[in-house]
C-alpha atoms as a PDB file:
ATOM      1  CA  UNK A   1     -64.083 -30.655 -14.706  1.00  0.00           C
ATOM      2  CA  UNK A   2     -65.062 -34.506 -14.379  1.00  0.00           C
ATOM      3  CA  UNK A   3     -64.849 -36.625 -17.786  1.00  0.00           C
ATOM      4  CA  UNK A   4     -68.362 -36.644 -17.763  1.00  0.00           C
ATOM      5  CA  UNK A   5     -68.751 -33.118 -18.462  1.00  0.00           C
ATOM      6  CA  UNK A   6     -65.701 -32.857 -20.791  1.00  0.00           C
ATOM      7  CA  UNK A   7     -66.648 -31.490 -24.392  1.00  0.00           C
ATOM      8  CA  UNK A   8     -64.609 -31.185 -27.305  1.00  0.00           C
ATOM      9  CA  UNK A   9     -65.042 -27.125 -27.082  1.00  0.00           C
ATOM     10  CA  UNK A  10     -63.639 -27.232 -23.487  1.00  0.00           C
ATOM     11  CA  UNK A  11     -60.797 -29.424 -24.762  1.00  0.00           C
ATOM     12  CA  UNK A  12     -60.002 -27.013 -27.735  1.00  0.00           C
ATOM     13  CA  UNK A  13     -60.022 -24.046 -25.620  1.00  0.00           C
ATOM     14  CA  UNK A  14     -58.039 -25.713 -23.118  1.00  0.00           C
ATOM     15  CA  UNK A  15     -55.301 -26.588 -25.888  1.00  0.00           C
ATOM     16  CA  UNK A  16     -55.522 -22.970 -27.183  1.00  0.00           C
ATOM     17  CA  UNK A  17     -54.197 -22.028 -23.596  1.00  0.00           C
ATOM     18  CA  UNK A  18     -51.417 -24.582 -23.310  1.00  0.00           C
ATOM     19  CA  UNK A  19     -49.999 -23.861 -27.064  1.00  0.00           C
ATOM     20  CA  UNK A  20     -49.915 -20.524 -25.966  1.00  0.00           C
ATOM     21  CA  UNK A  21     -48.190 -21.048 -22.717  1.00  0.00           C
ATOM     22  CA  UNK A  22     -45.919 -23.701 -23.798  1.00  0.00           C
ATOM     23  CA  UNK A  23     -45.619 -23.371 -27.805  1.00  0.00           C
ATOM     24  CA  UNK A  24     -46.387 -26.263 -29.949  1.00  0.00           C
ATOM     25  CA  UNK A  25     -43.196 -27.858 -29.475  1.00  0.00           C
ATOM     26  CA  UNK A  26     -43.013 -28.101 -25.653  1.00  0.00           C
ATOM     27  CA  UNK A  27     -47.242 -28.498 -25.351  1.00  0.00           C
ATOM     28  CA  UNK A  28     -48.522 -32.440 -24.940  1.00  0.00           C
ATOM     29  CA  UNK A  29     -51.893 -33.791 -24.361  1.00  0.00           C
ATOM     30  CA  UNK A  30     -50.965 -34.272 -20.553  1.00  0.00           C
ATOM     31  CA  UNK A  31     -50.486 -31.008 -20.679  1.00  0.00           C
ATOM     32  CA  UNK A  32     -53.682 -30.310 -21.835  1.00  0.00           C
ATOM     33  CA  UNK A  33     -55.440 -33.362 -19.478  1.00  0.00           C
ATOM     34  CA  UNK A  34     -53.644 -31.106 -16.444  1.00  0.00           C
ATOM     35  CA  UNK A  35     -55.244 -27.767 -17.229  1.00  0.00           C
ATOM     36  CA  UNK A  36     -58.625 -29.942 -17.826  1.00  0.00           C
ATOM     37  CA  UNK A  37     -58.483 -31.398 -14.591  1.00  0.00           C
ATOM     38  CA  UNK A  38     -59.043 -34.974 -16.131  1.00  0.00           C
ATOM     39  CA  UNK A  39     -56.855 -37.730 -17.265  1.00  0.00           C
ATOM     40  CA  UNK A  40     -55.286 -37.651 -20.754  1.00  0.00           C
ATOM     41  CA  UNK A  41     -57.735 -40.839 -21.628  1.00  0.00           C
ATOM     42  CA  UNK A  42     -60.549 -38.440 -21.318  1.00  0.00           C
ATOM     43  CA  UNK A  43     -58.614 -36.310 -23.842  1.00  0.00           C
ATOM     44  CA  UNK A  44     -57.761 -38.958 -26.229  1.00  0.00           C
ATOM     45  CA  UNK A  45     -62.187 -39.930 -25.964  1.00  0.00           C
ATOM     46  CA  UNK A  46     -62.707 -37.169 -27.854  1.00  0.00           C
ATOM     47  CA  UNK A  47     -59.501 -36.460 -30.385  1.00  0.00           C
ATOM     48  CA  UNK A  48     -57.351 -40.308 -30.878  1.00  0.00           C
ATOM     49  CA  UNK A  49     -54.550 -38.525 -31.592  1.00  0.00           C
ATOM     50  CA  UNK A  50     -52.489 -35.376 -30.782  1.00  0.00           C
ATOM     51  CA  UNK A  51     -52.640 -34.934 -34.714  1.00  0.00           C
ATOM     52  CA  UNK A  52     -55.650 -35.290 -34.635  1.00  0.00           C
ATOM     53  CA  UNK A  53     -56.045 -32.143 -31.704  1.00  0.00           C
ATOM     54  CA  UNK A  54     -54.044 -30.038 -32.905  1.00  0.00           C
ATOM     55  CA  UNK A  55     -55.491 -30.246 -36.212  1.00  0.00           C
ATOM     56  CA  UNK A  56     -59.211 -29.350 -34.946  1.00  0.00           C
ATOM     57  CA  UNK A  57     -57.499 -26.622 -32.820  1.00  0.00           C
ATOM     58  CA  UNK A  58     -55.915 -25.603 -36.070  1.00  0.00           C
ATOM     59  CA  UNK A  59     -59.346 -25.795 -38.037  1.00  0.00           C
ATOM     60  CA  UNK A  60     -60.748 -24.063 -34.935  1.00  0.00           C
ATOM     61  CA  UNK A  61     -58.372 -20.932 -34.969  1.00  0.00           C
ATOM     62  CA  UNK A  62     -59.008 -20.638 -38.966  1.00  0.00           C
ATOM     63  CA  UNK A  63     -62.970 -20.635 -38.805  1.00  0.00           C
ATOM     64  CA  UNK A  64     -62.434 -18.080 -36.356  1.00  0.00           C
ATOM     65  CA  UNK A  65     -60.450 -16.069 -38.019  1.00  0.00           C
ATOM     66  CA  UNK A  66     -62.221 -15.900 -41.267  1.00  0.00           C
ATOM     67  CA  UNK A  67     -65.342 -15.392 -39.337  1.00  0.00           C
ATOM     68  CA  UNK A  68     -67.730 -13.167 -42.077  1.00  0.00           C
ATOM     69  CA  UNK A  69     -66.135 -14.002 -45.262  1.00  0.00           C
ATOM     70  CA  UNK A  70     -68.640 -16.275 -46.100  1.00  0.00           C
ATOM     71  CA  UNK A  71     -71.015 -13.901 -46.039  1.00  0.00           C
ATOM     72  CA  UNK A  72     -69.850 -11.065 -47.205  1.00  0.00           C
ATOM     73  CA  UNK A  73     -69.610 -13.799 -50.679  1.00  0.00           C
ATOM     74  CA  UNK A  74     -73.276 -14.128 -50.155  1.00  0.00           C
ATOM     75  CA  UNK A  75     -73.729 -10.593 -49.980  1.00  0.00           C
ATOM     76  CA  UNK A  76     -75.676  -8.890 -53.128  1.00  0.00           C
ATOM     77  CA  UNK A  77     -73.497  -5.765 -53.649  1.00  0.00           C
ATOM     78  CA  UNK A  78     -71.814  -5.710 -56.972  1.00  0.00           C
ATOM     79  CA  UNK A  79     -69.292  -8.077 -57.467  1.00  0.00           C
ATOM     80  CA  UNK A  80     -66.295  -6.097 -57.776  1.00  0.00           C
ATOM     81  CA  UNK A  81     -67.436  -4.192 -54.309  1.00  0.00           C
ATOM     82  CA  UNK A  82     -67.915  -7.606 -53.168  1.00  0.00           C
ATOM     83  CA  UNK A  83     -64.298  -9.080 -54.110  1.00  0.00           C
ATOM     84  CA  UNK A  84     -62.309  -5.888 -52.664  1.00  0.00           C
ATOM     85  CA  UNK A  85     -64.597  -6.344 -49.274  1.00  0.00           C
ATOM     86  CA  UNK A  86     -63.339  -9.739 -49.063  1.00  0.00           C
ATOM     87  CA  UNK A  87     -60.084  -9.219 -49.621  1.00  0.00           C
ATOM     88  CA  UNK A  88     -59.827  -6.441 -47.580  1.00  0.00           C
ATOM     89  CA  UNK A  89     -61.865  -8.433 -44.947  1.00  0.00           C
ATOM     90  CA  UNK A  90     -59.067 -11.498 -44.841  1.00  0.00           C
ATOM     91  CA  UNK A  91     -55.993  -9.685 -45.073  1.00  0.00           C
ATOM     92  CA  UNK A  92     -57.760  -7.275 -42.004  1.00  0.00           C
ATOM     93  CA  UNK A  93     -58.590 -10.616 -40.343  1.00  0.00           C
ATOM     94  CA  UNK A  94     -54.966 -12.212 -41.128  1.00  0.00           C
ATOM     95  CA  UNK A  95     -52.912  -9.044 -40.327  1.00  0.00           C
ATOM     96  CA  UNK A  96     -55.278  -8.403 -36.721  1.00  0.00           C
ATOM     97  CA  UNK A  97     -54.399 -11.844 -36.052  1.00  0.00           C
ATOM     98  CA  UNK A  98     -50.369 -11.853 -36.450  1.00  0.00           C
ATOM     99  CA  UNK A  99     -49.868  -8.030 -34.367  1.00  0.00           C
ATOM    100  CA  UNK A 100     -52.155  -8.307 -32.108  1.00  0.00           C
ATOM    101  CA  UNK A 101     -51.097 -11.764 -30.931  1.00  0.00           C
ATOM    102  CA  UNK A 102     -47.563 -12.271 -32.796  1.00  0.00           C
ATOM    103  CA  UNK A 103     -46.824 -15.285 -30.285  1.00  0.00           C
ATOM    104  CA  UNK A 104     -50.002 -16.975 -30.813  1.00  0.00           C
ATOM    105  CA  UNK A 105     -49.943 -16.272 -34.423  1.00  0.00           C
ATOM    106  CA  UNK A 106     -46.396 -17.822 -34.665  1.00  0.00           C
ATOM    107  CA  UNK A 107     -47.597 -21.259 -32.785  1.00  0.00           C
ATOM    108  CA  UNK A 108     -50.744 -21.897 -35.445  1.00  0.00           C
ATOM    109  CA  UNK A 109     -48.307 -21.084 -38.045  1.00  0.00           C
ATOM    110  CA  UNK A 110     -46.198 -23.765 -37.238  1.00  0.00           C
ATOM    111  CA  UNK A 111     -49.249 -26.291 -36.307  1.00  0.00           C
ATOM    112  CA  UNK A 112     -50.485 -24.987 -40.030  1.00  0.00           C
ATOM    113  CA  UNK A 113     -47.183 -26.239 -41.163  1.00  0.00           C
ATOM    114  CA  UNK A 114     -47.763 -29.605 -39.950  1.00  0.00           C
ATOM    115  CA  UNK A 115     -51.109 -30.916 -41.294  1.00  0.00           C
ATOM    116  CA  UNK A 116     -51.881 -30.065 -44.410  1.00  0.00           C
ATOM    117  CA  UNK A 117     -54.932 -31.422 -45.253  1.00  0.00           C
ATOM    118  CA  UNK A 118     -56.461 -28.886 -42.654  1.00  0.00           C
ATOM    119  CA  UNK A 119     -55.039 -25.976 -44.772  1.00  0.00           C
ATOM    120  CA  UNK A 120     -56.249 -27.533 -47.965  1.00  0.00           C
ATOM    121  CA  UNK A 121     -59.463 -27.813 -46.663  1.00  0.00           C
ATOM    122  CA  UNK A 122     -59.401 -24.571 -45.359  1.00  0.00           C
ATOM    123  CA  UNK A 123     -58.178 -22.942 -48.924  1.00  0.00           C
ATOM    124  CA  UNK A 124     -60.848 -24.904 -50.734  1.00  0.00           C
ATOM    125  CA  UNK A 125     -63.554 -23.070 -48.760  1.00  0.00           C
ATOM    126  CA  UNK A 126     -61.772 -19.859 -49.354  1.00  0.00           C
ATOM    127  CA  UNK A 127     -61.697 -20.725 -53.016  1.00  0.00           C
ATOM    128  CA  UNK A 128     -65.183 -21.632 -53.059  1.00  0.00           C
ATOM    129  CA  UNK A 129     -66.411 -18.171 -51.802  1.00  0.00           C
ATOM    130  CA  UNK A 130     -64.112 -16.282 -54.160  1.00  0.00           C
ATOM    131  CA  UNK A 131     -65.784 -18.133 -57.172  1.00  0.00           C
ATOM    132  CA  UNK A 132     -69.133 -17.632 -55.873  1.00  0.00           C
ATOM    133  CA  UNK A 133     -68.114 -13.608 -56.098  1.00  0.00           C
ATOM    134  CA  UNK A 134     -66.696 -14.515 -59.560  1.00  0.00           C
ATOM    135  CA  UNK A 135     -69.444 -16.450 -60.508  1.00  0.00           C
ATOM    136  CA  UNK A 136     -71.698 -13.568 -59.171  1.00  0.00           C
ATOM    137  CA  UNK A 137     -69.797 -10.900 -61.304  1.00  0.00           C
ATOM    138  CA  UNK A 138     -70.024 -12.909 -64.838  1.00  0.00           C
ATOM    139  CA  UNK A 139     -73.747 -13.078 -64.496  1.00  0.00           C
ATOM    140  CA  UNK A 140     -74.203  -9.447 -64.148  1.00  0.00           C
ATOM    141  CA  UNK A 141     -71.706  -9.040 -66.613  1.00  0.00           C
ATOM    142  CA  UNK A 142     -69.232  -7.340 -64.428  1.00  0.00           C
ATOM    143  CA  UNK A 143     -66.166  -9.726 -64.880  1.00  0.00           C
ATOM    144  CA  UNK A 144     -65.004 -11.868 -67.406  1.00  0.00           C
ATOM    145  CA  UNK A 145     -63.444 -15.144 -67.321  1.00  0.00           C
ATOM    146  CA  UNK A 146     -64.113 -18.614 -68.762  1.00  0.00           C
ATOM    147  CA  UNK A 147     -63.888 -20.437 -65.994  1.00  0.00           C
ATOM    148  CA  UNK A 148     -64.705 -18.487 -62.248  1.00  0.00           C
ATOM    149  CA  UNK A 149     -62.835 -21.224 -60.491  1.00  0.00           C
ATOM    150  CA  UNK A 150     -59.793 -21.058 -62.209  1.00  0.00           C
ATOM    151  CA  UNK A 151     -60.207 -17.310 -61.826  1.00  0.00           C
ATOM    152  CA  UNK A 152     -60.832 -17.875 -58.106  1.00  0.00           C
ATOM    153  CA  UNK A 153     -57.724 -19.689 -57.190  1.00  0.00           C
ATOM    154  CA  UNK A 154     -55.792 -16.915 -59.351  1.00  0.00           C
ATOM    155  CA  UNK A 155     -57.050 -14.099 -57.495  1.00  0.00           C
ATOM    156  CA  UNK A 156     -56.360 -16.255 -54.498  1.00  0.00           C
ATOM    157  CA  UNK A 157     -52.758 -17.005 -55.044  1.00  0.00           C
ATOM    158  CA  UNK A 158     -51.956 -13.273 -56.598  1.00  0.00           C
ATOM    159  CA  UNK A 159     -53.568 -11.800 -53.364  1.00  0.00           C
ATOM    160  CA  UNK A 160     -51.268 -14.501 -51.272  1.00  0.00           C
ATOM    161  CA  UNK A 161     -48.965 -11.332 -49.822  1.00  0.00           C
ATOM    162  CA  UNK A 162     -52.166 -10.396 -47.786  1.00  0.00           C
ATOM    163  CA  UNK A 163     -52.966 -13.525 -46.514  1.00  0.00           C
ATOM    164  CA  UNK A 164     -50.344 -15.978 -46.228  1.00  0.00           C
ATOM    165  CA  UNK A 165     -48.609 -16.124 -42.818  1.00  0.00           C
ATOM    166  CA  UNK A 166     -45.174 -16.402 -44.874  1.00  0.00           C
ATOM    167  CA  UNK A 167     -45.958 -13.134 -45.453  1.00  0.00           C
ATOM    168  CA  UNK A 168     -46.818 -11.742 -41.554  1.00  0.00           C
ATOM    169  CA  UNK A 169     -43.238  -9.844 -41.062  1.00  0.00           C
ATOM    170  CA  UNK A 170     -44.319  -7.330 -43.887  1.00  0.00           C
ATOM    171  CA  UNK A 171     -48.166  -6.596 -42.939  1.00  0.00           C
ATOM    172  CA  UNK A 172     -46.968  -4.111 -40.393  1.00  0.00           C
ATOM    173  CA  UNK A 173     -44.558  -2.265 -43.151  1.00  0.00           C
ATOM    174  CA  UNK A 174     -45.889   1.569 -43.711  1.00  0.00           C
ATOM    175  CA  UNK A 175     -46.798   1.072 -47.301  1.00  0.00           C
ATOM    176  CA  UNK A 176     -48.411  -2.093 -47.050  1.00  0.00           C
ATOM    177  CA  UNK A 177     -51.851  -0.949 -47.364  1.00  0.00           C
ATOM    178  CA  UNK A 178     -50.697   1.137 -50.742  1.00  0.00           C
ATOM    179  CA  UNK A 179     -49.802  -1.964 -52.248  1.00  0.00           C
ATOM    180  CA  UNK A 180     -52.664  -4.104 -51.105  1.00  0.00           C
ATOM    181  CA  UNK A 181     -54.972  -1.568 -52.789  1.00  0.00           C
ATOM    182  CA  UNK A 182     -52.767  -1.819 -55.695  1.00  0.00           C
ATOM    183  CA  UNK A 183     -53.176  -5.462 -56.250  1.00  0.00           C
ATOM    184  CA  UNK A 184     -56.773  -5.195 -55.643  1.00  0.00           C
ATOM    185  CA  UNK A 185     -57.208  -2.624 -58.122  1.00  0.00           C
ATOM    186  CA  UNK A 186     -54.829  -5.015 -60.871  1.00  0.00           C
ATOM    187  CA  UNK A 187     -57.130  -8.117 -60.267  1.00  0.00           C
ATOM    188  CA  UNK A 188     -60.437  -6.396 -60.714  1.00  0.00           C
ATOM    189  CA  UNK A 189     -59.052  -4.657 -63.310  1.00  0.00           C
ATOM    190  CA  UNK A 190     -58.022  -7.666 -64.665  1.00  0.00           C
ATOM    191  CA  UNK A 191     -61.352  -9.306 -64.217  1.00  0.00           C
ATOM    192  CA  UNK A 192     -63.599  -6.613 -65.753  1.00  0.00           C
ATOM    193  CA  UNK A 193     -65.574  -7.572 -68.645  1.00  0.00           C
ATOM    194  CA  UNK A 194     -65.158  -5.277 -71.617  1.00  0.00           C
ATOM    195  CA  UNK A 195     -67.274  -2.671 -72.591  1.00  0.00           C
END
Protein backbone atom coordinates (compact mmCIF):
# COMPACT_ATOMS: atom_id res chain seq x y z
CA UNK A 1 0.00 0.00 0.00
CA UNK A 2 1.72 3.47 -0.96
CA UNK A 3 0.97 6.51 1.56
CA UNK A 4 -1.07 7.84 -0.96
CA UNK A 5 -3.64 5.31 -0.72
CA UNK A 6 -3.37 4.86 3.09
CA UNK A 7 -6.82 5.49 4.94
CA UNK A 8 -7.52 5.61 8.44
CA UNK A 9 -9.86 2.29 8.01
CA UNK A 10 -6.83 0.43 6.49
CA UNK A 11 -4.72 1.70 9.40
CA UNK A 12 -7.34 0.55 12.06
CA UNK A 13 -7.71 -2.76 10.59
CA UNK A 14 -4.14 -3.10 10.24
CA UNK A 15 -3.70 -2.31 14.13
CA UNK A 16 -6.57 -4.75 14.91
CA UNK A 17 -4.17 -7.45 13.35
CA UNK A 18 -0.97 -6.47 15.12
CA UNK A 19 -2.76 -6.13 18.76
CA UNK A 20 -3.88 -9.39 18.08
CA UNK A 21 -0.64 -10.88 17.03
CA UNK A 22 1.51 -9.09 19.39
CA UNK A 23 -0.88 -7.90 22.41
CA UNK A 24 -1.03 -4.34 23.34
CA UNK A 25 2.00 -4.40 25.28
CA UNK A 26 4.52 -5.77 22.73
CA UNK A 27 2.42 -3.96 19.49
CA UNK A 28 4.06 -0.34 18.26
CA UNK A 29 3.16 1.84 15.44
CA UNK A 30 6.23 0.39 13.43
CA UNK A 31 4.66 -2.48 13.89
CA UNK A 32 1.70 -1.40 12.42
CA UNK A 33 3.74 0.89 9.49
CA UNK A 34 5.37 -2.87 8.67
CA UNK A 35 2.13 -4.76 8.10
CA UNK A 36 0.97 -1.43 6.09
CA UNK A 37 3.78 -1.54 3.91
CA UNK A 38 4.48 2.28 4.56
CA UNK A 39 6.60 4.21 6.89
CA UNK A 40 5.41 4.93 10.46
CA UNK A 41 5.18 8.87 9.30
CA UNK A 42 2.40 7.80 7.09
CA UNK A 43 0.88 6.28 10.25
CA UNK A 44 1.40 9.12 12.51
CA UNK A 45 -0.52 11.50 9.16
CA UNK A 46 -3.46 10.13 10.13
CA UNK A 47 -3.46 9.32 14.20
CA UNK A 48 -0.38 11.93 16.05
CA UNK A 49 -0.13 9.66 18.56
CA UNK A 50 -0.15 5.92 19.49
CA UNK A 51 -2.82 7.16 22.14
CA UNK A 52 -4.36 8.57 19.94
CA UNK A 53 -4.56 4.92 17.63
CA UNK A 54 -5.25 2.88 19.91
CA UNK A 55 -7.96 4.90 21.19
CA UNK A 56 -9.88 5.05 17.66
CA UNK A 57 -9.10 1.28 17.42
CA UNK A 58 -10.66 1.12 20.83
CA UNK A 59 -13.74 3.35 19.76
CA UNK A 60 -13.67 1.20 16.60
CA UNK A 61 -14.00 -2.30 18.34
CA UNK A 62 -16.91 -0.74 20.69
CA UNK A 63 -19.16 0.69 17.75
CA UNK A 64 -18.78 -2.61 16.44
CA UNK A 65 -19.69 -4.39 19.03
CA UNK A 66 -22.76 -2.58 20.04
CA UNK A 67 -23.73 -2.59 16.47
CA UNK A 68 -27.99 -2.48 16.70
CA UNK A 69 -28.49 -1.12 20.06
CA UNK A 70 -29.22 2.06 18.84
CA UNK A 71 -31.88 0.94 17.12
CA UNK A 72 -33.44 -1.41 18.79
CA UNK A 73 -33.87 2.16 21.38
CA UNK A 74 -35.54 3.61 18.39
CA UNK A 75 -37.63 0.75 17.97
CA UNK A 76 -41.59 1.30 18.80
CA UNK A 77 -42.32 -1.93 20.74
CA UNK A 78 -43.33 -1.31 24.27
CA UNK A 79 -40.85 -0.08 26.40
CA UNK A 80 -40.34 -2.75 28.77
CA UNK A 81 -39.99 -5.28 25.55
CA UNK A 82 -37.73 -2.69 24.38
CA UNK A 83 -35.35 -2.45 27.61
CA UNK A 84 -35.06 -6.44 28.04
CA UNK A 85 -34.15 -6.53 24.03
CA UNK A 86 -31.43 -4.25 24.75
CA UNK A 87 -30.12 -5.69 27.47
CA UNK A 88 -30.27 -8.92 26.25
CA UNK A 89 -28.82 -7.52 22.94
CA UNK A 90 -25.43 -6.05 24.83
CA UNK A 91 -24.75 -8.64 27.21
CA UNK A 92 -25.28 -11.20 23.82
CA UNK A 93 -22.96 -8.75 22.03
CA UNK A 94 -20.42 -8.47 25.16
CA UNK A 95 -20.46 -12.21 26.09
CA UNK A 96 -20.06 -13.28 21.88
CA UNK A 97 -17.26 -10.99 22.01
CA UNK A 98 -15.12 -12.35 25.17
CA UNK A 99 -15.67 -16.56 24.10
CA UNK A 100 -15.52 -16.36 20.88
CA UNK A 101 -12.31 -14.32 20.79
CA UNK A 102 -11.06 -14.50 24.61
CA UNK A 103 -7.48 -13.24 23.35
CA UNK A 104 -8.75 -10.42 21.44
CA UNK A 105 -11.25 -9.61 24.02
CA UNK A 106 -8.45 -9.55 26.71
CA UNK A 107 -6.17 -6.96 24.50
CA UNK A 108 -9.26 -4.19 24.11
CA UNK A 109 -9.81 -4.76 27.68
CA UNK A 110 -6.62 -3.63 28.60
CA UNK A 111 -6.49 -0.73 25.75
CA UNK A 112 -10.15 0.11 27.48
CA UNK A 113 -8.19 0.36 30.62
CA UNK A 114 -5.97 2.92 29.33
CA UNK A 115 -8.03 5.82 27.88
CA UNK A 116 -10.80 6.62 29.51
CA UNK A 117 -12.36 9.24 27.91
CA UNK A 118 -13.10 6.67 25.02
CA UNK A 119 -15.11 4.53 27.54
CA UNK A 120 -16.88 7.55 28.90
CA UNK A 121 -17.85 8.49 25.69
CA UNK A 122 -18.80 5.23 24.85
CA UNK A 123 -21.09 4.81 28.23
CA UNK A 124 -22.67 8.18 27.58
CA UNK A 125 -24.09 6.88 24.28
CA UNK A 126 -25.15 3.75 25.99
CA UNK A 127 -26.81 5.90 28.60
CA UNK A 128 -28.40 7.99 26.14
CA UNK A 129 -30.26 5.06 24.41
CA UNK A 130 -31.34 3.54 27.72
CA UNK A 131 -33.11 6.91 28.62
CA UNK A 132 -34.59 7.24 25.32
CA UNK A 133 -36.32 3.57 26.24
CA UNK A 134 -37.05 5.16 29.67
CA UNK A 135 -38.17 8.19 28.35
CA UNK A 136 -40.28 6.10 25.83
CA UNK A 137 -41.89 3.99 28.70
CA UNK A 138 -43.03 7.15 31.00
CA UNK A 139 -44.93 8.57 28.10
CA UNK A 140 -46.97 5.56 27.56
CA UNK A 141 -47.19 5.25 31.07
CA UNK A 142 -45.36 2.03 31.32
CA UNK A 143 -42.51 3.05 33.81
CA UNK A 144 -42.16 5.40 36.39
CA UNK A 145 -39.40 7.52 37.42
CA UNK A 146 -38.76 11.25 37.92
CA UNK A 147 -35.99 11.60 36.13
CA UNK A 148 -35.30 8.80 32.94
CA UNK A 149 -31.66 9.69 33.02
CA UNK A 150 -30.98 9.09 36.40
CA UNK A 151 -33.04 5.95 35.86
CA UNK A 152 -30.89 5.19 32.81
CA UNK A 153 -27.52 5.18 34.37
CA UNK A 154 -29.18 2.98 37.29
CA UNK A 155 -30.35 0.36 35.11
CA UNK A 156 -26.99 0.72 33.49
CA UNK A 157 -24.78 0.21 36.44
CA UNK A 158 -27.27 -2.61 38.13
CA UNK A 159 -27.10 -4.51 34.73
CA UNK A 160 -23.02 -3.94 34.88
CA UNK A 161 -22.53 -8.04 35.54
CA UNK A 162 -23.72 -8.42 31.83
CA UNK A 163 -21.72 -6.00 30.35
CA UNK A 164 -18.67 -5.04 32.00
CA UNK A 165 -15.54 -6.92 30.85
CA UNK A 166 -14.58 -7.17 34.74
CA UNK A 167 -17.17 -9.39 34.61
CA UNK A 168 -16.12 -11.77 31.28
CA UNK A 169 -14.75 -14.90 33.50
CA UNK A 170 -18.44 -15.48 34.73
CA UNK A 171 -20.55 -15.02 31.33
CA UNK A 172 -19.68 -18.56 30.42
CA UNK A 173 -20.91 -19.93 34.09
CA UNK A 174 -24.12 -22.42 33.56
CA UNK A 175 -26.52 -20.24 35.42
CA UNK A 176 -25.60 -17.08 34.07
CA UNK A 177 -28.44 -16.62 31.84
CA UNK A 178 -30.91 -17.47 35.05
CA UNK A 179 -29.58 -14.61 36.71
CA UNK A 180 -29.42 -12.19 33.85
CA UNK A 181 -33.17 -12.78 33.40
CA UNK A 182 -33.46 -12.26 37.01
CA UNK A 183 -32.04 -8.83 37.08
CA UNK A 184 -33.95 -7.94 34.09
CA UNK A 185 -37.09 -8.95 35.53
CA UNK A 186 -36.01 -6.76 39.14
CA UNK A 187 -35.32 -3.53 37.05
CA UNK A 188 -38.47 -3.55 35.01
CA UNK A 189 -40.15 -4.50 37.83
CA UNK A 190 -38.71 -1.83 39.49
CA UNK A 191 -39.51 0.62 36.79
CA UNK A 192 -43.22 -0.18 36.28
CA UNK A 193 -45.58 2.51 36.89
CA UNK A 194 -48.36 1.60 39.28
CA UNK A 195 -51.61 0.60 38.47
Amino acid sequence: MSAGTLTAEAILAATEEVLRRYGPAKATVVDVARALGVSHGSVYRHFPTKAALRAAVTRRWLERTHEGLAEIAAGDSPAPARLRDWLTALFAAKRRKALDDPELFATYSVLVGEDDGVIAEHVGHLAEQLTRIIAGGIAEGTFAAAEPAVAARAVFDATGRFHNPVYAAEWSAPDIEAAFEAVCSLVIAGLRAPR
